[in-house]
N, C-alpha and C. Protein backbone atom coordinates (compact mmCIF):
# COMPACT_ATOMS: atom_id res chain seq x y z
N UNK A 1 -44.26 0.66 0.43
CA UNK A 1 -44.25 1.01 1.83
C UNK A 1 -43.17 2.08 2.06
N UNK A 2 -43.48 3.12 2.51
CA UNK A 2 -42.43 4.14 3.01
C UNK A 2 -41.62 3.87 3.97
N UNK A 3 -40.28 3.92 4.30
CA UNK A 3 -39.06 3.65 5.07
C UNK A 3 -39.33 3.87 6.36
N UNK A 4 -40.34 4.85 6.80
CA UNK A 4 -40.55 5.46 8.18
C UNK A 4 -41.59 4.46 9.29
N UNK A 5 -42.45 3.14 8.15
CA UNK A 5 -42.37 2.58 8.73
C UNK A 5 -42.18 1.02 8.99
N UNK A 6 -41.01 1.28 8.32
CA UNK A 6 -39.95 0.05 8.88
C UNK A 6 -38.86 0.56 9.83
N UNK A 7 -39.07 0.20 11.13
CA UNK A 7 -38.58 0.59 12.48
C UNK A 7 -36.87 0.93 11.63
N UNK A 8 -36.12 -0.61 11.75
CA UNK A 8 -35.08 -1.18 11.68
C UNK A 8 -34.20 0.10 10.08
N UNK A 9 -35.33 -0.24 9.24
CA UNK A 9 -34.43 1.18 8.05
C UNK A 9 -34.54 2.46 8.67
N UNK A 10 -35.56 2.66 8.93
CA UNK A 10 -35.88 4.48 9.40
C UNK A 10 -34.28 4.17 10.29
N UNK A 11 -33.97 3.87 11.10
CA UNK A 11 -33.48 4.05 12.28
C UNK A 11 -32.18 4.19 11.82
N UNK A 12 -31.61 3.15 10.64
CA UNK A 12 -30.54 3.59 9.89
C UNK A 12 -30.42 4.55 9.15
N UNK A 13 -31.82 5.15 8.15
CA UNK A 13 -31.67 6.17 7.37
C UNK A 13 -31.39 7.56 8.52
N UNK A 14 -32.36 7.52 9.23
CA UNK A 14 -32.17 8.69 10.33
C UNK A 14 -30.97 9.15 10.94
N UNK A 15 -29.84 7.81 11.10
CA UNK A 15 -28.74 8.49 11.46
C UNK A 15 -27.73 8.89 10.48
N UNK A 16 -27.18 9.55 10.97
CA UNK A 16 -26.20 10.90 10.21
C UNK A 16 -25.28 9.75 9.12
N UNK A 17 -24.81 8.34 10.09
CA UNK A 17 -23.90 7.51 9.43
C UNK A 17 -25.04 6.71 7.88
N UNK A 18 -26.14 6.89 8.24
CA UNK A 18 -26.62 6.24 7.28
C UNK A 18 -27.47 7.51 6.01
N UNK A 19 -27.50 8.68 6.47
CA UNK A 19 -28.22 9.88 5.62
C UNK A 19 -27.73 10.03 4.25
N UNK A 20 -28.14 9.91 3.50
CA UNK A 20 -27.46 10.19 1.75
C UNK A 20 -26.63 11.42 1.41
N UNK A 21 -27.75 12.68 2.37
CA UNK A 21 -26.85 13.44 2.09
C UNK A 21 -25.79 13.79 2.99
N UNK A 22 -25.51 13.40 3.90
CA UNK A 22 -24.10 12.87 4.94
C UNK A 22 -23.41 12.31 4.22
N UNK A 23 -23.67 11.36 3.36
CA UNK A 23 -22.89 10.04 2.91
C UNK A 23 -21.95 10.74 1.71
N UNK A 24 -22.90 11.82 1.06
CA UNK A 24 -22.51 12.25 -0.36
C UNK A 24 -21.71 13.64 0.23
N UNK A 25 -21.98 14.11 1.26
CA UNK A 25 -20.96 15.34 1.82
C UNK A 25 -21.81 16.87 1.81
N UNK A 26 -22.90 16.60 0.92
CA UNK A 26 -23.51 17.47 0.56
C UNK A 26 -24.81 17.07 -0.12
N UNK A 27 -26.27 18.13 -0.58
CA UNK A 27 -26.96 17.47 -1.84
C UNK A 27 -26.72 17.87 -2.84
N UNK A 28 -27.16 17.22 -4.07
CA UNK A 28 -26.47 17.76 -5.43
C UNK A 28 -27.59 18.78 -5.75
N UNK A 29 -26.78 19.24 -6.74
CA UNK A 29 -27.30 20.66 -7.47
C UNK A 29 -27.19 21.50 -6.84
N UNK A 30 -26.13 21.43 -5.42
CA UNK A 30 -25.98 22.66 -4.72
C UNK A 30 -25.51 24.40 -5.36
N UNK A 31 -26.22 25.05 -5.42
CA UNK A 31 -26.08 26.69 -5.91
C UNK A 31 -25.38 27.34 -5.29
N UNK A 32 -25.67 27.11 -4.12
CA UNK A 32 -24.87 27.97 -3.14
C UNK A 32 -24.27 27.64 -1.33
N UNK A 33 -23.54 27.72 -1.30
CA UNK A 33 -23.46 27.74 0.48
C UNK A 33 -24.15 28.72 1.36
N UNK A 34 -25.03 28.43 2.41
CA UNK A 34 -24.86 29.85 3.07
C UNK A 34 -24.10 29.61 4.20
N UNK A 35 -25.26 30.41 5.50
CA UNK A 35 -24.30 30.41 7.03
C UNK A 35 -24.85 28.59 7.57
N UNK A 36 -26.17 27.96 7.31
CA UNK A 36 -26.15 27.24 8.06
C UNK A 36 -27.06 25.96 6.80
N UNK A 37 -26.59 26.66 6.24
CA UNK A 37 -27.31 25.82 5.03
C UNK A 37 -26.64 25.54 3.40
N UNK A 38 -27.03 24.47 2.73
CA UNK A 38 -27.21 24.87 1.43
C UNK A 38 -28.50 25.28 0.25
N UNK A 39 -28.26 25.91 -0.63
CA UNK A 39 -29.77 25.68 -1.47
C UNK A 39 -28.90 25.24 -2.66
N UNK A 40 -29.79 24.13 -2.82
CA UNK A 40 -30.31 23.58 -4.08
C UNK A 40 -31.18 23.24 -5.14
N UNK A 41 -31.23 23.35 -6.68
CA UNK A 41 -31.86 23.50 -7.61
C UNK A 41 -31.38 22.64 -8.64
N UNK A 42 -32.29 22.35 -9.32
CA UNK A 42 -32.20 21.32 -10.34
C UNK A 42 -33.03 21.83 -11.96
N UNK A 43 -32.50 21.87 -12.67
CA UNK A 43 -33.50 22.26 -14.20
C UNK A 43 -34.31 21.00 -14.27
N UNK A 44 -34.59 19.95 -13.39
CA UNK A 44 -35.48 19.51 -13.47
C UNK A 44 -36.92 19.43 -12.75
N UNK A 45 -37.17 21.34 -12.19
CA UNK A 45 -37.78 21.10 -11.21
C UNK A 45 -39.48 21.16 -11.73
N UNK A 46 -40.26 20.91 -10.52
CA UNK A 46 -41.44 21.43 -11.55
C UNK A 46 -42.63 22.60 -11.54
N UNK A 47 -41.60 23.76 -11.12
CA UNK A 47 -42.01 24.58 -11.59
C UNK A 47 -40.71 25.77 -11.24
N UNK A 48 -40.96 27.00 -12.43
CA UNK A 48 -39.77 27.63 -12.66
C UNK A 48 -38.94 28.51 -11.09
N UNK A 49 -37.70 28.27 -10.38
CA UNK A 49 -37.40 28.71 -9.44
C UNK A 49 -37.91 28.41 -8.24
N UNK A 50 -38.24 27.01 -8.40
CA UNK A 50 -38.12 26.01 -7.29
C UNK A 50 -36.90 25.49 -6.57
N UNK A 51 -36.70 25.49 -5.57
CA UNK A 51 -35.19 25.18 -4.69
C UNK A 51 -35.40 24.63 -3.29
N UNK A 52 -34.34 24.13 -2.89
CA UNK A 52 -34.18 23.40 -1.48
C UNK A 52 -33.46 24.03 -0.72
N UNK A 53 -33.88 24.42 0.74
CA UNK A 53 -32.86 24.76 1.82
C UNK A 53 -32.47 23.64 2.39
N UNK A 54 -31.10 22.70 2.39
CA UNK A 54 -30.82 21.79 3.53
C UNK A 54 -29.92 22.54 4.41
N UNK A 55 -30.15 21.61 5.65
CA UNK A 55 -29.48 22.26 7.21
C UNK A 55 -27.97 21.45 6.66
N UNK A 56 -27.28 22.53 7.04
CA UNK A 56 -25.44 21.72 6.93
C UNK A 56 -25.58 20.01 7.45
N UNK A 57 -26.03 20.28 9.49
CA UNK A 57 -25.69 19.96 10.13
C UNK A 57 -26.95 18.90 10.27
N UNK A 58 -27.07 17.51 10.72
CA UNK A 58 -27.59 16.88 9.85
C UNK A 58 -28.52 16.37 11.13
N UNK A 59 -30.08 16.76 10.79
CA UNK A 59 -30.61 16.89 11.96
C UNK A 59 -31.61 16.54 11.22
N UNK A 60 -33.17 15.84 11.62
CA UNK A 60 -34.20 15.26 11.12
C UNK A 60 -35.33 16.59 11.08
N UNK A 61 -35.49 17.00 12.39
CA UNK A 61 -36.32 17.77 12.91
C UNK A 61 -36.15 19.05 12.76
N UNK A 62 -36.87 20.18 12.86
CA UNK A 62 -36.31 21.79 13.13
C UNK A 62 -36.19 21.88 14.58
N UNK A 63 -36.79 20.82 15.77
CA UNK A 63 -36.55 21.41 16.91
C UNK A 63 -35.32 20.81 17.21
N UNK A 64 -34.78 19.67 16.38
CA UNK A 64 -33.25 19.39 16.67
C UNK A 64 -32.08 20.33 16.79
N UNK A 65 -32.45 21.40 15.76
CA UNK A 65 -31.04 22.73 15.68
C UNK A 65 -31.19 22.96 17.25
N UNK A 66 -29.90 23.98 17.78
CA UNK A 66 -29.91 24.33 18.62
C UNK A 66 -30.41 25.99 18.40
N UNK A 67 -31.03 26.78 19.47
CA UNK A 67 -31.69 28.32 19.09
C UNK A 67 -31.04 29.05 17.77
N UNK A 68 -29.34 28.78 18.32
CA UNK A 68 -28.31 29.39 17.11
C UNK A 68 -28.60 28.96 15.17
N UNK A 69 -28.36 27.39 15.76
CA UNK A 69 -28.38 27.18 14.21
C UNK A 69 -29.84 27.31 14.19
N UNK A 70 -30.89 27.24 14.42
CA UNK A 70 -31.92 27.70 13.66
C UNK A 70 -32.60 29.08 13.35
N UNK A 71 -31.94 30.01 14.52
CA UNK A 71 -32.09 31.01 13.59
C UNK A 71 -31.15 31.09 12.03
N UNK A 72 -29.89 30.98 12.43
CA UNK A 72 -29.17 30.91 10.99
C UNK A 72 -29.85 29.79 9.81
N UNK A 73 -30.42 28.53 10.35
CA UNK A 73 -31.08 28.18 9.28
C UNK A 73 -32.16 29.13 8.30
N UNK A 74 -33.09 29.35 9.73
CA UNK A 74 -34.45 29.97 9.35
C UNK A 74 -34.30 31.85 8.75
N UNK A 75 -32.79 31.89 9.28
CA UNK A 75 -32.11 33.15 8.49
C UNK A 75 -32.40 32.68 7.03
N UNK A 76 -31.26 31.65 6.66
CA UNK A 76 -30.68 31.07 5.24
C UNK A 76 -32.26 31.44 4.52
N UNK A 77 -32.89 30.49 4.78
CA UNK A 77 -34.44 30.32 4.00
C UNK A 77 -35.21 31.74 3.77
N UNK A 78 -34.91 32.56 4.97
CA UNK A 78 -35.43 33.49 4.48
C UNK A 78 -34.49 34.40 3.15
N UNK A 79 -33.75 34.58 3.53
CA UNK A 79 -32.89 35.44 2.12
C UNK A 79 -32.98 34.33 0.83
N UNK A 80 -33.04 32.65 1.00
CA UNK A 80 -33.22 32.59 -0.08
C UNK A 80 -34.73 32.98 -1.07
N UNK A 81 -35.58 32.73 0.14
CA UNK A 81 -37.22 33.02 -0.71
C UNK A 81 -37.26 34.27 -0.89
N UNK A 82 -36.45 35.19 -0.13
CA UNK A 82 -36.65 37.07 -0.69
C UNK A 82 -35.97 37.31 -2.24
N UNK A 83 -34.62 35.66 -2.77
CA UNK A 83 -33.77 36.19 -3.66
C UNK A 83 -34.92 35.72 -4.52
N UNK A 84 -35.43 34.58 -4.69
CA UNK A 84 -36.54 33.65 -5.35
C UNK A 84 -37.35 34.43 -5.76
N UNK A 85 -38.33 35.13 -4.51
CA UNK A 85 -39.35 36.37 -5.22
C UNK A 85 -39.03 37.12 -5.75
N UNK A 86 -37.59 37.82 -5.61
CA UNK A 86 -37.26 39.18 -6.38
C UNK A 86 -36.93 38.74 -7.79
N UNK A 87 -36.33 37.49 -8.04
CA UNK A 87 -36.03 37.18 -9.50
C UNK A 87 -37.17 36.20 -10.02
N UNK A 88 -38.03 35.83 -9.96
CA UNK A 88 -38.99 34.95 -10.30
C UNK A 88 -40.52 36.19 -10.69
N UNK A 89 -40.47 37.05 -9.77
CA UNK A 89 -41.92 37.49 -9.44
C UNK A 89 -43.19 36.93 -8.60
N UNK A 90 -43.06 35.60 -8.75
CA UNK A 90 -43.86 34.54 -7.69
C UNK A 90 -45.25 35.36 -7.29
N UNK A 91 -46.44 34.52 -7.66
CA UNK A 91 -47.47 36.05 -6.66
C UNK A 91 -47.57 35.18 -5.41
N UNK A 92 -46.83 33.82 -5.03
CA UNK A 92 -46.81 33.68 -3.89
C UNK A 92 -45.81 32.83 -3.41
N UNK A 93 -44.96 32.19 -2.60
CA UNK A 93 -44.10 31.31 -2.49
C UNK A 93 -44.60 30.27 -1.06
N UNK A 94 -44.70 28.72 -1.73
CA UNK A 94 -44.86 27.99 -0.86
C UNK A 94 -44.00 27.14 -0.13
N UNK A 95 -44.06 27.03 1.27
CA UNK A 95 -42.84 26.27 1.88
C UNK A 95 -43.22 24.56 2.25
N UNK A 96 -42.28 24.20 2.19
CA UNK A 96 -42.86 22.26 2.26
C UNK A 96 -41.63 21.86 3.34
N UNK A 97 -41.69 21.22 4.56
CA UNK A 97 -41.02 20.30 5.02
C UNK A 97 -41.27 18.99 5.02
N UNK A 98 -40.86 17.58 4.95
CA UNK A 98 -41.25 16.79 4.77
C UNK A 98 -40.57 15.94 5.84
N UNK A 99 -39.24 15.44 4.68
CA UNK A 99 -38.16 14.64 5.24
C UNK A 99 -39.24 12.66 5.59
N UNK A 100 -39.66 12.41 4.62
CA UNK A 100 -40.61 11.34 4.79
C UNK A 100 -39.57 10.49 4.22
N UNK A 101 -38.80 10.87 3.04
CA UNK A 101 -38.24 9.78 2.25
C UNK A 101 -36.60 9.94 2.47
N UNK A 102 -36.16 11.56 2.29
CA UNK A 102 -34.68 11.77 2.76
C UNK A 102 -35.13 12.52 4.60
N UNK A 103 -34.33 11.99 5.65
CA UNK A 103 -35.21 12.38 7.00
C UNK A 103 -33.30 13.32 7.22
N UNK A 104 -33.50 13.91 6.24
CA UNK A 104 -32.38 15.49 6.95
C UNK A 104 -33.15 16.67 6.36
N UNK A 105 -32.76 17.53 7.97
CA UNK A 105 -33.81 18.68 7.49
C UNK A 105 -33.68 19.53 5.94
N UNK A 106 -34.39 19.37 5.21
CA UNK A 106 -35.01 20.21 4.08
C UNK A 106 -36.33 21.16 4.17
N UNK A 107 -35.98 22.38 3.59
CA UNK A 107 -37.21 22.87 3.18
C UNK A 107 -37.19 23.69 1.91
N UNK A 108 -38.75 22.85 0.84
CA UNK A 108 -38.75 23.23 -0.61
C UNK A 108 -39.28 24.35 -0.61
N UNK A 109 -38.64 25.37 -1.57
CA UNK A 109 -39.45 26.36 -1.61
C UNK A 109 -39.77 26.56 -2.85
N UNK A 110 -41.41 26.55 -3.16
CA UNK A 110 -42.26 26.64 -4.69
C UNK A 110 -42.64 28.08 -4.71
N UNK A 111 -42.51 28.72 -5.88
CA UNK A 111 -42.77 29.85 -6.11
C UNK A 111 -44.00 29.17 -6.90
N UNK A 112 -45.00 30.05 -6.49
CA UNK A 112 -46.54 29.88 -7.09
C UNK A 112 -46.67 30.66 -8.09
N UNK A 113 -47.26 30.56 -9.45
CA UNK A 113 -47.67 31.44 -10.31
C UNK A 113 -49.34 31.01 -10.67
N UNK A 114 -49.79 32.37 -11.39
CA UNK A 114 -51.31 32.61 -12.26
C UNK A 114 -50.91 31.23 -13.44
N UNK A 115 -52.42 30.63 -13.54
CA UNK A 115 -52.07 29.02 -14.26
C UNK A 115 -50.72 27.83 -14.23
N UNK A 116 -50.13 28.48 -13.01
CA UNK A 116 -49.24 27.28 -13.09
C UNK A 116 -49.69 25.62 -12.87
N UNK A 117 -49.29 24.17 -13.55
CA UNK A 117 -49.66 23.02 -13.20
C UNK A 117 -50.54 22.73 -12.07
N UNK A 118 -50.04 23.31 -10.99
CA UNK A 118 -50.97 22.88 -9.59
C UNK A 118 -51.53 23.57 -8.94
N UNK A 119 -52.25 24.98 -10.23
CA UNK A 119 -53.24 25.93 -9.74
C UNK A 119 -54.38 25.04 -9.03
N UNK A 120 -54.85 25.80 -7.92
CA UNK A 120 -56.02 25.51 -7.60
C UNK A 120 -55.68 24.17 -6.55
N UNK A 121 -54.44 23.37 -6.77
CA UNK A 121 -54.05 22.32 -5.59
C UNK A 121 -52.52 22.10 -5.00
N UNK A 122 -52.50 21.38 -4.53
CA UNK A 122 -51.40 21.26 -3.67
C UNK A 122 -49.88 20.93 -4.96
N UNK A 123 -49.09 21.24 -4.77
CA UNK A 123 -47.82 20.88 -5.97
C UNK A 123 -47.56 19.69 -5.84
N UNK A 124 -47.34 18.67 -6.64
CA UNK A 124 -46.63 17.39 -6.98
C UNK A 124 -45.69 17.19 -8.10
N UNK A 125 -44.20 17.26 -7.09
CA UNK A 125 -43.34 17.09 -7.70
C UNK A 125 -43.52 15.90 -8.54
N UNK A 126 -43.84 15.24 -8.75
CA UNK A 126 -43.68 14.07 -9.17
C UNK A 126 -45.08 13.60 -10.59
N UNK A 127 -45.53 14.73 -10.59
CA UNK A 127 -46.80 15.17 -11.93
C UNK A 127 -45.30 15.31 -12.90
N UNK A 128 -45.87 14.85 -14.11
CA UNK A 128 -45.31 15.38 -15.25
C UNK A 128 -45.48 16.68 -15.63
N UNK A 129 -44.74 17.35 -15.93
CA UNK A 129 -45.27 18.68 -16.14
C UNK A 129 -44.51 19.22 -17.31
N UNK A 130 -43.23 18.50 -17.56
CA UNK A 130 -42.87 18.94 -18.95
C UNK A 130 -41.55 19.95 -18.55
N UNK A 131 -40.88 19.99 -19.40
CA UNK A 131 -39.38 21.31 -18.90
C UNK A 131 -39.70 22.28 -18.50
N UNK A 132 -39.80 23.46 -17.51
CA UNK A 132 -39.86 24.23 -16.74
C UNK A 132 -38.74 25.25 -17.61
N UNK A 133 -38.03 24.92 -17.86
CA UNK A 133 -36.85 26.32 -18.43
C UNK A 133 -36.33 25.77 -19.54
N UNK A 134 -36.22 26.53 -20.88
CA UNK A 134 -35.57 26.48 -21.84
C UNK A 134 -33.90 26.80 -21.78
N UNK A 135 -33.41 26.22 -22.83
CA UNK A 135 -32.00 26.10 -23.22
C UNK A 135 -31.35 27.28 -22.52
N UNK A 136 -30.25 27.01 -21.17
CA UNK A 136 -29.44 27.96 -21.22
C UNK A 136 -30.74 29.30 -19.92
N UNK A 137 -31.66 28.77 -19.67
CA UNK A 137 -32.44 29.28 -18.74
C UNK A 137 -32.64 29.28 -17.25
N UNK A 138 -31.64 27.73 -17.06
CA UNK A 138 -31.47 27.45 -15.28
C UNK A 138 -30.08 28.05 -14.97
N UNK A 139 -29.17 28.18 -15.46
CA UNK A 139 -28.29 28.51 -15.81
C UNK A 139 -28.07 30.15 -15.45
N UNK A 140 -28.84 30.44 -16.03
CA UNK A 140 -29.03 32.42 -15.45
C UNK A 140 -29.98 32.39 -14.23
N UNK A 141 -31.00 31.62 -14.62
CA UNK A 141 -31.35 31.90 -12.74
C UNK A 141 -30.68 31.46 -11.86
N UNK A 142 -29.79 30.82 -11.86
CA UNK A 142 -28.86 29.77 -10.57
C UNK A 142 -28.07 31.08 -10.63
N UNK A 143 -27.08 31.61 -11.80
CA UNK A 143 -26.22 32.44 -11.74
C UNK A 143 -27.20 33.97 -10.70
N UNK A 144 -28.20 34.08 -11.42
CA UNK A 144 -28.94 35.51 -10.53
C UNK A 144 -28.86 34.89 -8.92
N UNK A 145 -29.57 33.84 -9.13
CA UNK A 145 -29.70 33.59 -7.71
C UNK A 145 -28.36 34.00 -6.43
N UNK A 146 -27.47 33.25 -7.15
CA UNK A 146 -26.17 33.73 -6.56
C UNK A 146 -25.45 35.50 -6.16
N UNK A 147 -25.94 35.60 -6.90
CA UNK A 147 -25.86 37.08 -6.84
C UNK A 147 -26.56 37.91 -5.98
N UNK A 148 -28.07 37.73 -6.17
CA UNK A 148 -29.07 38.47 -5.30
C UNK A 148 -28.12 38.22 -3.87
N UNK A 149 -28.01 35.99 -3.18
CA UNK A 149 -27.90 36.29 -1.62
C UNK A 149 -26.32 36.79 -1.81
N UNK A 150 -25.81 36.54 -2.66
CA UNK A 150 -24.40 37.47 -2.46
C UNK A 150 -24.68 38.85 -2.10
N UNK A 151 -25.32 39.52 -2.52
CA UNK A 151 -25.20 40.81 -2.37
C UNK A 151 -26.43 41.28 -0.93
N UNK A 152 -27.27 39.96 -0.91
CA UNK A 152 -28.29 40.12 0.76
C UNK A 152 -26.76 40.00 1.97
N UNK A 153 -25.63 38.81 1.68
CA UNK A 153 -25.28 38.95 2.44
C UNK A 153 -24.09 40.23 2.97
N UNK A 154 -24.32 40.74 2.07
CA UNK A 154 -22.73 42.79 2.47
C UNK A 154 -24.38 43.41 3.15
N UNK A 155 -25.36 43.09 3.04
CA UNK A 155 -26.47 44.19 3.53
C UNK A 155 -26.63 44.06 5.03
């Protein structure tokens, strides 16, 4: 049974005092800070230059930000999927909000490729799909990554 509907948990997970990533200060595998966000990545993702935008500020919804922080969110996401396409190639990049299981705003962003695992359907993280990056390979894209919005943000 999913948490959202058990009244009594949702209601604790939903608030800020009970959110994981409130609790932990941050989410892990964080890459980078931006203005209203973090992105995060994991070498365990499943597919190559896959990442997370979370909102700092710890809100369930996108209509929760106020106008400000969501443009600066919906800023963040964009420079990260422009750094994503420019170092990946992607022939397309897909966006996912969910927040079903962690309820603080996230949004995944999948870079789509020709025969990747979930050509032809929807992505599931949770398919086996086998290592995504060889030895010493997440490592330079996290490092590029950093670099590209470093250098989006002097532009």
């Amino acid at each position: 049974m999913s948490r959202w509907t058990d009244p009594p948990a949702w209601r604790e997970l939903v608030s800020e005092a009970g959110c994981p990533i409130c609790q932990a200060g941050q989410p892990s595998n964080v890459v980078v800070a931006l203005a209203a966000s973090w992105m995060a990545a994991g070498e365990d993702a499943s597919l190559r230059g896959s990442c997370t935008v979370f909102a700092r500020r710890h809100v369930v919804e996108p209509f929760a930000l106020t106008a400000a922080e969501g443009a600066l969110y919906f800023g963040d996401l964009q420079r990260v999927a422009r750094a994503v396409q420019a170092i990946t190639g992607a022939s397309k990049l897909n966006y996912e909000i969910h927040g079903n299981t962690i309820p603080h705003l996230h949004t995944h962003v999948f870079p789509r490729y020709p025969g990747d695992p979930f050509e032809g359907r929807p992505i599931d993280p949770r398919a086996a799909v086998g290592p995504v990056y060889g030895a010493g390979e997440f490592a330079v894209f996290s490092a590029r990554l950093r670099e590209v919005l470093a250098e989006s943000a002097a532009t």
